[in-house]
PDB file of N, CA and C in Angstrom:
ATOM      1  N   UNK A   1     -56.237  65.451  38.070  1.00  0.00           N
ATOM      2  CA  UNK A   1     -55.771  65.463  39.443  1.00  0.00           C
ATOM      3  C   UNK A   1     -54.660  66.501  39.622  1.00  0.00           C
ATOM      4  N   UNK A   2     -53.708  66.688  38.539  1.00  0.00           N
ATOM      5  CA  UNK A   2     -52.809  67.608  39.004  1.00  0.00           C
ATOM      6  C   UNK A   2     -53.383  69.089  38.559  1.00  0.00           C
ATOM      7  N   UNK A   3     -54.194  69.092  37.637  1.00  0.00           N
ATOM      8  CA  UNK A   3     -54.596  70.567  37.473  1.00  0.00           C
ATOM      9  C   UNK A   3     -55.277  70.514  38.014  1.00  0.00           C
ATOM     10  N   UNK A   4     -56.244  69.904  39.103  1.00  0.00           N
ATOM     11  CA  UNK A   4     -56.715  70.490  40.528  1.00  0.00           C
ATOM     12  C   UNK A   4     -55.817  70.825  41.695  1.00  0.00           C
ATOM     13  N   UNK A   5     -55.191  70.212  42.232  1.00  0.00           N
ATOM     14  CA  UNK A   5     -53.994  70.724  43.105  1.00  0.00           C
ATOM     15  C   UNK A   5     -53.327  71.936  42.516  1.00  0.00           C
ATOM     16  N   UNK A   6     -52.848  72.323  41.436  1.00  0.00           N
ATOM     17  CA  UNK A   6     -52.096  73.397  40.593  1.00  0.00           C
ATOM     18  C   UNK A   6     -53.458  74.719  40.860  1.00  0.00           C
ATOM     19  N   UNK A   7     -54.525  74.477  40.371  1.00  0.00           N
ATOM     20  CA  UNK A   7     -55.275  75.563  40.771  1.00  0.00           C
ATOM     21  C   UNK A   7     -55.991  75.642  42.853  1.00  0.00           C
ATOM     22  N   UNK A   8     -55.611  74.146  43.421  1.00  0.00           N
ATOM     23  CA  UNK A   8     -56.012  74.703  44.726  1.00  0.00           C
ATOM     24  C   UNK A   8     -54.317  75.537  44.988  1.00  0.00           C
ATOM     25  N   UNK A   9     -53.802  74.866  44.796  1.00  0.00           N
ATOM     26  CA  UNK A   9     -51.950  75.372  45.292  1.00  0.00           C
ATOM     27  C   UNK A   9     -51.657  76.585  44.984  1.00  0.00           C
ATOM     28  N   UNK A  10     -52.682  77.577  43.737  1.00  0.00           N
ATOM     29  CA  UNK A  10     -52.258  78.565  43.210  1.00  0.00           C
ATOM     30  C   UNK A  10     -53.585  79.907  43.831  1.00  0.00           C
ATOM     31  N   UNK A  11     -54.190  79.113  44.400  1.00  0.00           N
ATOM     32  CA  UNK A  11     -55.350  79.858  44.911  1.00  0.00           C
ATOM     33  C   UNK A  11     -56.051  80.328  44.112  1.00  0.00           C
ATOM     34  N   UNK A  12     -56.306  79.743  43.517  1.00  0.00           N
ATOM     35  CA  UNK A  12     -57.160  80.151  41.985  1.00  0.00           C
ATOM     36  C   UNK A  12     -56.196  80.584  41.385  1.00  0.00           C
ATOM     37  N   UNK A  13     -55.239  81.066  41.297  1.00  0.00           N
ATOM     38  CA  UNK A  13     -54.422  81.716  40.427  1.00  0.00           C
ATOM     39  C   UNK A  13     -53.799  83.165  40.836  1.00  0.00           C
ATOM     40  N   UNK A  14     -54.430  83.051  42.171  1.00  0.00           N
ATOM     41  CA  UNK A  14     -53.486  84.604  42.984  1.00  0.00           C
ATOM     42  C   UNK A  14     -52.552  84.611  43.548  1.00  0.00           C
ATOM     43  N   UNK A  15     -52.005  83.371  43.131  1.00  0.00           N
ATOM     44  CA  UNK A  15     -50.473  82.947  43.838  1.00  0.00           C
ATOM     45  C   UNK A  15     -49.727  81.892  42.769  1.00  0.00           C
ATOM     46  N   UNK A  16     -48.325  82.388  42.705  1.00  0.00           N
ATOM     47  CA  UNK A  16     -47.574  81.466  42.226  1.00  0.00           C
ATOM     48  C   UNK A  16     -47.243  79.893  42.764  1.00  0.00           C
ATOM     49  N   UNK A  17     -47.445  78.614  42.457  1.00  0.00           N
ATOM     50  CA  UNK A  17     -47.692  77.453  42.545  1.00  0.00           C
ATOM     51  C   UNK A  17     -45.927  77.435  43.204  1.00  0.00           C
ATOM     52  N   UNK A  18     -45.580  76.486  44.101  1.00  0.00           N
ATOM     53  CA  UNK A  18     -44.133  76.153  44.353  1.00  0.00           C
ATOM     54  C   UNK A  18     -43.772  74.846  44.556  1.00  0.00           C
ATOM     55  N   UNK A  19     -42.915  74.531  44.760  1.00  0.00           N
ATOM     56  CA  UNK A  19     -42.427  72.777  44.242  1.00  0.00           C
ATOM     57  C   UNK A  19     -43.738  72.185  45.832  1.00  0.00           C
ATOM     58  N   UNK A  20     -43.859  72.704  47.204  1.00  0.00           N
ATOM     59  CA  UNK A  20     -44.225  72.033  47.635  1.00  0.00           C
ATOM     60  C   UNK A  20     -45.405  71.711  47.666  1.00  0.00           C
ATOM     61  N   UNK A  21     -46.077  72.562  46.625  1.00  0.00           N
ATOM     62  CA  UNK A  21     -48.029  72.414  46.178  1.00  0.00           C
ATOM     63  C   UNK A  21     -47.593  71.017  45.100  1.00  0.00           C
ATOM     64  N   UNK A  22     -46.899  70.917  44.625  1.00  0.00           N
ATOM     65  CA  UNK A  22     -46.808  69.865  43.527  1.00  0.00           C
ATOM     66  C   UNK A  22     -46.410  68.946  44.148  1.00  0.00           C
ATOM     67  N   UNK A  23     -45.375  68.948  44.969  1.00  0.00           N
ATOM     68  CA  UNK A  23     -45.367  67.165  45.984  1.00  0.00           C
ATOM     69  C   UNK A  23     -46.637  66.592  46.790  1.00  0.00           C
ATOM     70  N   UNK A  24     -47.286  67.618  46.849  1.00  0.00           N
ATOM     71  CA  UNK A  24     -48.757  67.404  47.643  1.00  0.00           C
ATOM     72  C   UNK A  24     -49.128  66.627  46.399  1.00  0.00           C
ATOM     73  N   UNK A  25     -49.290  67.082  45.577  1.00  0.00           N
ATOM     74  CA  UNK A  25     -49.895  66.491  44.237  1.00  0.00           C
ATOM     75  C   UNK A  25     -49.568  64.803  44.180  1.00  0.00           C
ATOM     76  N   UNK A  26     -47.782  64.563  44.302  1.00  0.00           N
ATOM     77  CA  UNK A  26     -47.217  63.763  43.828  1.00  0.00           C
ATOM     78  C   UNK A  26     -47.308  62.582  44.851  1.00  0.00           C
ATOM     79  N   UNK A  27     -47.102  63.485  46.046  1.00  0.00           N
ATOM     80  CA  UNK A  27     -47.680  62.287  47.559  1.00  0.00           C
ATOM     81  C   UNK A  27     -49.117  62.114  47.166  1.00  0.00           C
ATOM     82  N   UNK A  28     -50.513  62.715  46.802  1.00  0.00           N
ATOM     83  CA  UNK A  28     -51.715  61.713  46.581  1.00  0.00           C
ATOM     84  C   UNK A  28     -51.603  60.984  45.313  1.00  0.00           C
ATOM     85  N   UNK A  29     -50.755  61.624  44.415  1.00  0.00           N
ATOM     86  CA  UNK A  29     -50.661  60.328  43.334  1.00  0.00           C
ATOM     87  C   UNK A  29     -50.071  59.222  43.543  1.00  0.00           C
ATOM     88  N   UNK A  30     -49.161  58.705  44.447  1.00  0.00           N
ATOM     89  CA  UNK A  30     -48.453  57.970  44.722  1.00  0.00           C
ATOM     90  C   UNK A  30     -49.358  57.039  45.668  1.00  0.00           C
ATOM     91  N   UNK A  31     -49.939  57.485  46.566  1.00  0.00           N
ATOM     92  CA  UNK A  31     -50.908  57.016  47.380  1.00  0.00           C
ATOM     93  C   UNK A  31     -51.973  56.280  46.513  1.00  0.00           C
ATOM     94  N   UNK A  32     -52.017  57.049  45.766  1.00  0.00           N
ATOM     95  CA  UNK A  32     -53.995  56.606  45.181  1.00  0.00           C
ATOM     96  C   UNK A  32     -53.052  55.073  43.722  1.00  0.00           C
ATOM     97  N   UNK A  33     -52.545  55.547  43.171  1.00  0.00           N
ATOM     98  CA  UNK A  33     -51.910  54.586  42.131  1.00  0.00           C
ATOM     99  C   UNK A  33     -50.814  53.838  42.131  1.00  0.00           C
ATOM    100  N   UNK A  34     -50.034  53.682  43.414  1.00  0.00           N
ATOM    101  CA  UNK A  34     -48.970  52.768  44.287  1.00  0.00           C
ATOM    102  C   UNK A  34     -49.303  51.093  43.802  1.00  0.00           C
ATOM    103  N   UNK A  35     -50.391  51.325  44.286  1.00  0.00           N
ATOM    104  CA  UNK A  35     -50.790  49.476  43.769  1.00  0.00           C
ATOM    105  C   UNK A  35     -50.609  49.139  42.846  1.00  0.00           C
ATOM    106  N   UNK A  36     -51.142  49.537  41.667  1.00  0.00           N
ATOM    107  CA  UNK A  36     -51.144  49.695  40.169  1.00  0.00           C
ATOM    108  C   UNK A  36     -50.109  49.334  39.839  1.00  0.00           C
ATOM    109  N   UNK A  37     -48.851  50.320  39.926  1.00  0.00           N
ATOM    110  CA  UNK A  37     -47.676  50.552  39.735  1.00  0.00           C
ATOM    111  C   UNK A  37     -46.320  48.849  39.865  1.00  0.00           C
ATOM    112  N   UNK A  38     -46.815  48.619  41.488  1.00  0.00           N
ATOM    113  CA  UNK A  38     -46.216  48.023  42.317  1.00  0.00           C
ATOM    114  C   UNK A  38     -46.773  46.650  41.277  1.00  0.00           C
ATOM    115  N   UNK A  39     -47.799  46.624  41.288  1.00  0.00           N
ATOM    116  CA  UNK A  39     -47.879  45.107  40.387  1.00  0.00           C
ATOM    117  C   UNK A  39     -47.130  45.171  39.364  1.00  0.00           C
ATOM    118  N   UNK A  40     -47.403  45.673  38.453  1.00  0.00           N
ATOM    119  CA  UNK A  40     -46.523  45.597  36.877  1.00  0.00           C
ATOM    120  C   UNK A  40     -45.081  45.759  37.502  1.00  0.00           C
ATOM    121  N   UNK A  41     -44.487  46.388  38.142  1.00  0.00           N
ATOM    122  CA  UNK A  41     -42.853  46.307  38.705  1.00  0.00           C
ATOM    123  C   UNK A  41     -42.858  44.977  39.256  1.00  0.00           C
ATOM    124  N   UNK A  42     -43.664  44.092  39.602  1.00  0.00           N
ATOM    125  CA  UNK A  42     -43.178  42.705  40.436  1.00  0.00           C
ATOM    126  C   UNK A  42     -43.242  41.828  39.008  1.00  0.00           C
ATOM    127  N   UNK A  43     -44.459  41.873  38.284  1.00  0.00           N
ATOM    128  CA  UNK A  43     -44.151  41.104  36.635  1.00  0.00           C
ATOM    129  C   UNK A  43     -43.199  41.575  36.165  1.00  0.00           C
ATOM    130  N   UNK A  44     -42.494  42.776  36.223  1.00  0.00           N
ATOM    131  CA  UNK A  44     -41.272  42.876  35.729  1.00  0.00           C
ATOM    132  C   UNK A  44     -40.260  42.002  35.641  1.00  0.00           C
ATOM    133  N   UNK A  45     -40.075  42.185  37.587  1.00  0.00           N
ATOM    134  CA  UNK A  45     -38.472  42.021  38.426  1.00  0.00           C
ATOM    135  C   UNK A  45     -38.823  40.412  37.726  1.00  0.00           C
ATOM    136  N   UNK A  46     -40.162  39.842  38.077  1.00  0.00           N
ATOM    137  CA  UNK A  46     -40.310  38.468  38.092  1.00  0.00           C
ATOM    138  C   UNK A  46     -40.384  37.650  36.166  1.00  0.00           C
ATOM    139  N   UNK A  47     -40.305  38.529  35.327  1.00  0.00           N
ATOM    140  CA  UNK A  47     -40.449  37.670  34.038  1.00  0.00           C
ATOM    141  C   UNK A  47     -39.277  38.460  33.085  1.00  0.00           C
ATOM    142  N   UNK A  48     -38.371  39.506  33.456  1.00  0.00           N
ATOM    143  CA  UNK A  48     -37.406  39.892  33.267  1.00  0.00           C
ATOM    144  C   UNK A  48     -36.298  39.499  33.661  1.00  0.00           C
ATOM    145  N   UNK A  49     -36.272  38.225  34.146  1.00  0.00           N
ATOM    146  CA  UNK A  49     -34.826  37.602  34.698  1.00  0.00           C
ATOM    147  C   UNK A  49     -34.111  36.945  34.010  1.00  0.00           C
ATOM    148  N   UNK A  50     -34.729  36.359  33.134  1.00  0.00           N
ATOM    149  CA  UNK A  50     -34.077  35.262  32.380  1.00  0.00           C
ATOM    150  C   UNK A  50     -34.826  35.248  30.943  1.00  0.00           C
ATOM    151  N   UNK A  51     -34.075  34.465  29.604  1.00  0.00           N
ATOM    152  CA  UNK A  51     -34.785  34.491  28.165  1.00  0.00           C
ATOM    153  C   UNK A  51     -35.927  33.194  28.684  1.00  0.00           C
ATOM    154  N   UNK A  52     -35.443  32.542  29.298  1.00  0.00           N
ATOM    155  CA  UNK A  52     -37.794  31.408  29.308  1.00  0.00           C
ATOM    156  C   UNK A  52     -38.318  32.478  30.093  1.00  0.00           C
ATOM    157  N   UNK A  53     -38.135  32.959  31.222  1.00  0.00           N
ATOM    158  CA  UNK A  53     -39.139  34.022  31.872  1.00  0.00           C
ATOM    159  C   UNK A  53     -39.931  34.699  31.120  1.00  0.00           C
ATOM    160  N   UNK A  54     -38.992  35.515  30.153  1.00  0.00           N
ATOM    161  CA  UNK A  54     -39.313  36.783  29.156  1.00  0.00           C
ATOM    162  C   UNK A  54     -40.148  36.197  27.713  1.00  0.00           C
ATOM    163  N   UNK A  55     -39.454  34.377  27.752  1.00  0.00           N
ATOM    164  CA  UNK A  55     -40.399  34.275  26.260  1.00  0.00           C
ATOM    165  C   UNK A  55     -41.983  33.676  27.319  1.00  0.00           C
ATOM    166  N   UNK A  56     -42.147  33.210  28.511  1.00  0.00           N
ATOM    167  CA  UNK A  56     -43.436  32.745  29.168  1.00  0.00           C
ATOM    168  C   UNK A  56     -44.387  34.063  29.135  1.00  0.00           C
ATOM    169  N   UNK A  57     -43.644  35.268  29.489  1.00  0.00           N
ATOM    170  CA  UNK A  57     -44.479  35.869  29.596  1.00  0.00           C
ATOM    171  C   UNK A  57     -45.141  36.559  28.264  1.00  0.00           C
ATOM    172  N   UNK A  58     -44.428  36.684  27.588  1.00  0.00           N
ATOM    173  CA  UNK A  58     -44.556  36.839  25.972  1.00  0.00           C
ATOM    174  C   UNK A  58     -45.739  36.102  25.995  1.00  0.00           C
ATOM    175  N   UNK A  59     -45.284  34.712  25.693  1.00  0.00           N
ATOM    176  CA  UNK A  59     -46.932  33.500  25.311  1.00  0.00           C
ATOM    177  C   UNK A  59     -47.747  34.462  26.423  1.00  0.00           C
ATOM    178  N   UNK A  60     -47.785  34.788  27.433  1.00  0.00           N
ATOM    179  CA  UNK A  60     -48.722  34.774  28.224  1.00  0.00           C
ATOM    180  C   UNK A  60     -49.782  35.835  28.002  1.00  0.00           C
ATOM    181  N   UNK A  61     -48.882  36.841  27.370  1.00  0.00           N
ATOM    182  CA  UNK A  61     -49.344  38.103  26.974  1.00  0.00           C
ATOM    183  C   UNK A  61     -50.084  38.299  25.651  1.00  0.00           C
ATOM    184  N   UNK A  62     -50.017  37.467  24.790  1.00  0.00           N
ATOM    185  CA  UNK A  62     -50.349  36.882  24.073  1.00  0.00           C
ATOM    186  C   UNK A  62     -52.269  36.469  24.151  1.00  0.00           C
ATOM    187  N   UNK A  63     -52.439  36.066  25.067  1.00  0.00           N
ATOM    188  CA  UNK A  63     -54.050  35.578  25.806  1.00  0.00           C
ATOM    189  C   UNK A  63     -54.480  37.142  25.216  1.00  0.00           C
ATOM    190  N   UNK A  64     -55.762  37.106  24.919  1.00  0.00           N
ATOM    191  CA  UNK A  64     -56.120  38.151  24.393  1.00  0.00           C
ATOM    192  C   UNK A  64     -57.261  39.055  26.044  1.00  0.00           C
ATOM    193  N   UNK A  65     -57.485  37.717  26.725  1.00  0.00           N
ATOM    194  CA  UNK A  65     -57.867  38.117  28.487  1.00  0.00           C
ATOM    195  C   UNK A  65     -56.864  39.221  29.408  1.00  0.00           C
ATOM    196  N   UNK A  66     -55.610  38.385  29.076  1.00  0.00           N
ATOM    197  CA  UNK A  66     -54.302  38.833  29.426  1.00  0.00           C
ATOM    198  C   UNK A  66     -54.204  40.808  29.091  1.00  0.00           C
ATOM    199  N   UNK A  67     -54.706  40.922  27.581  1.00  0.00           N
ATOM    200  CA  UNK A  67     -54.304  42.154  27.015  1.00  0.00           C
ATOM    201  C   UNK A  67     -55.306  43.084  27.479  1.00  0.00           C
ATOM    202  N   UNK A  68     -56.744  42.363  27.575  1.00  0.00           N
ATOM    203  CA  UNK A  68     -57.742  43.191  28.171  1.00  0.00           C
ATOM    204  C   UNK A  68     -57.682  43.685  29.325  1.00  0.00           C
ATOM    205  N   UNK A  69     -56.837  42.777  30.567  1.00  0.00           N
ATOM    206  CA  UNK A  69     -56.570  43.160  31.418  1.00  0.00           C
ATOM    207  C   UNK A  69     -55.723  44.076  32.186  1.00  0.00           C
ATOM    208  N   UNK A  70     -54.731  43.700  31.110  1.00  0.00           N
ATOM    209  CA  UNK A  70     -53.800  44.661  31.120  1.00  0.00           C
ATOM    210  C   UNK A  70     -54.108  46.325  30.998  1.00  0.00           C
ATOM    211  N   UNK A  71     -54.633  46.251  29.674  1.00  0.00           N
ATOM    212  CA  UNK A  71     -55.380  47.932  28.804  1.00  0.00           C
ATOM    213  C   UNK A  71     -55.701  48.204  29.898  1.00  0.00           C
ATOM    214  N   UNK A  72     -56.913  47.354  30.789  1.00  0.00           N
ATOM    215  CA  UNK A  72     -58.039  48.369  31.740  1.00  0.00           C
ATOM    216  C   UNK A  72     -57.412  48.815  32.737  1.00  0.00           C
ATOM    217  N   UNK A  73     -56.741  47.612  33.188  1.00  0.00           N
ATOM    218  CA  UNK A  73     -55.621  48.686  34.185  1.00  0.00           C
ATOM    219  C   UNK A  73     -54.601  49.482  34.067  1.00  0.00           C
ATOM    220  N   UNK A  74     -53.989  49.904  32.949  1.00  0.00           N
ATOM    221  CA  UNK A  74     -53.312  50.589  32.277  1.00  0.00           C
ATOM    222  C   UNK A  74     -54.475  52.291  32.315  1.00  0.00           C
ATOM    223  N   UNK A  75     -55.653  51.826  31.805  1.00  0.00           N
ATOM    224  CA  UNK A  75     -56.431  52.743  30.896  1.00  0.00           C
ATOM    225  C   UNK A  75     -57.257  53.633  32.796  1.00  0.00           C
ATOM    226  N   UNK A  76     -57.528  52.397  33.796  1.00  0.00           N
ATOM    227  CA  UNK A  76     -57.903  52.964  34.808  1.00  0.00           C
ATOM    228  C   UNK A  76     -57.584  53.130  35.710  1.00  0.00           C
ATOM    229  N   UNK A  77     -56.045  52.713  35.536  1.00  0.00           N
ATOM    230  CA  UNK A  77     -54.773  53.103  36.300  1.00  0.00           C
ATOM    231  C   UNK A  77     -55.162  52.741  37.982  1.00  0.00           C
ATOM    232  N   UNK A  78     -56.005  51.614  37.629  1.00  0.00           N
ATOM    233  CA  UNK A  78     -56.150  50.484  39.099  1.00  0.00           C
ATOM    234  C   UNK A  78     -56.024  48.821  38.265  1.00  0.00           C
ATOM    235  N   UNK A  79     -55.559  48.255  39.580  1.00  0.00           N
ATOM    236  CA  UNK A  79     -55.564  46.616  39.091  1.00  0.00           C
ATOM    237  C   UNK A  79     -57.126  46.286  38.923  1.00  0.00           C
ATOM    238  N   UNK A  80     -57.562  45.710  37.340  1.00  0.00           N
ATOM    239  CA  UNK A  80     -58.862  44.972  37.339  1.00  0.00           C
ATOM    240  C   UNK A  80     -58.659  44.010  37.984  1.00  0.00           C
ATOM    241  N   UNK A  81     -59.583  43.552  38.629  1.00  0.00           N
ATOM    242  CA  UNK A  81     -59.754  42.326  39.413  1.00  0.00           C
ATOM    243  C   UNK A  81     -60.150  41.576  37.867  1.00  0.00           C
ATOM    244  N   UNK A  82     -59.807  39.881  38.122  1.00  0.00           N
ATOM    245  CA  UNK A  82     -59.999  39.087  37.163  1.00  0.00           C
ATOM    246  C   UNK A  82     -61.562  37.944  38.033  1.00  0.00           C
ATOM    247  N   UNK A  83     -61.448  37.186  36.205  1.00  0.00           N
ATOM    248  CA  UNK A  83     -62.846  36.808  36.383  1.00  0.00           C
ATOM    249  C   UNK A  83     -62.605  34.976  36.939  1.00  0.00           C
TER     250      UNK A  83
END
């Protein structure tokens, strides 16, 4: 995704790229993977508060469902829907 924007921003390469071809970049990345993001920051704020929070989520993480789920959305950088 960003070395497409870098070569549309650069015109194939007959122009030097400038910070505002790369915020274009950074505004559709933000757009397209916001969700993603925004979940794992709320398991954060929410199992980072306290030592039972942090050891629940531990056990929780633990589930080997838990880890799969995690990876794929990690790996496809969208929330898997669960089963």
């Amino acid at each position: 995704m960003c070395a497409e924007e870098i070569v549309q921003g650069s015109a194939n390469g007959k122009r030097m790229v400038e910070e505002s071809d790369l915020r274009k970049y950074l505004e559709k990345w933000d757009k397209t993977y916001w969700p993603t993001y925004k979940v794992l920051d709320i398991l954060q704020k929410v199992f980072y508060r306290s030592n039972p929070a942090r050891e629940a989520f531990v056990e929780m993480c633990a589930d080997e469902y838990v880890q799969k789920m995690t990876f794929d959305s990690y790996l496809y950088k969208t929330v898997v829907p669960g089963n």
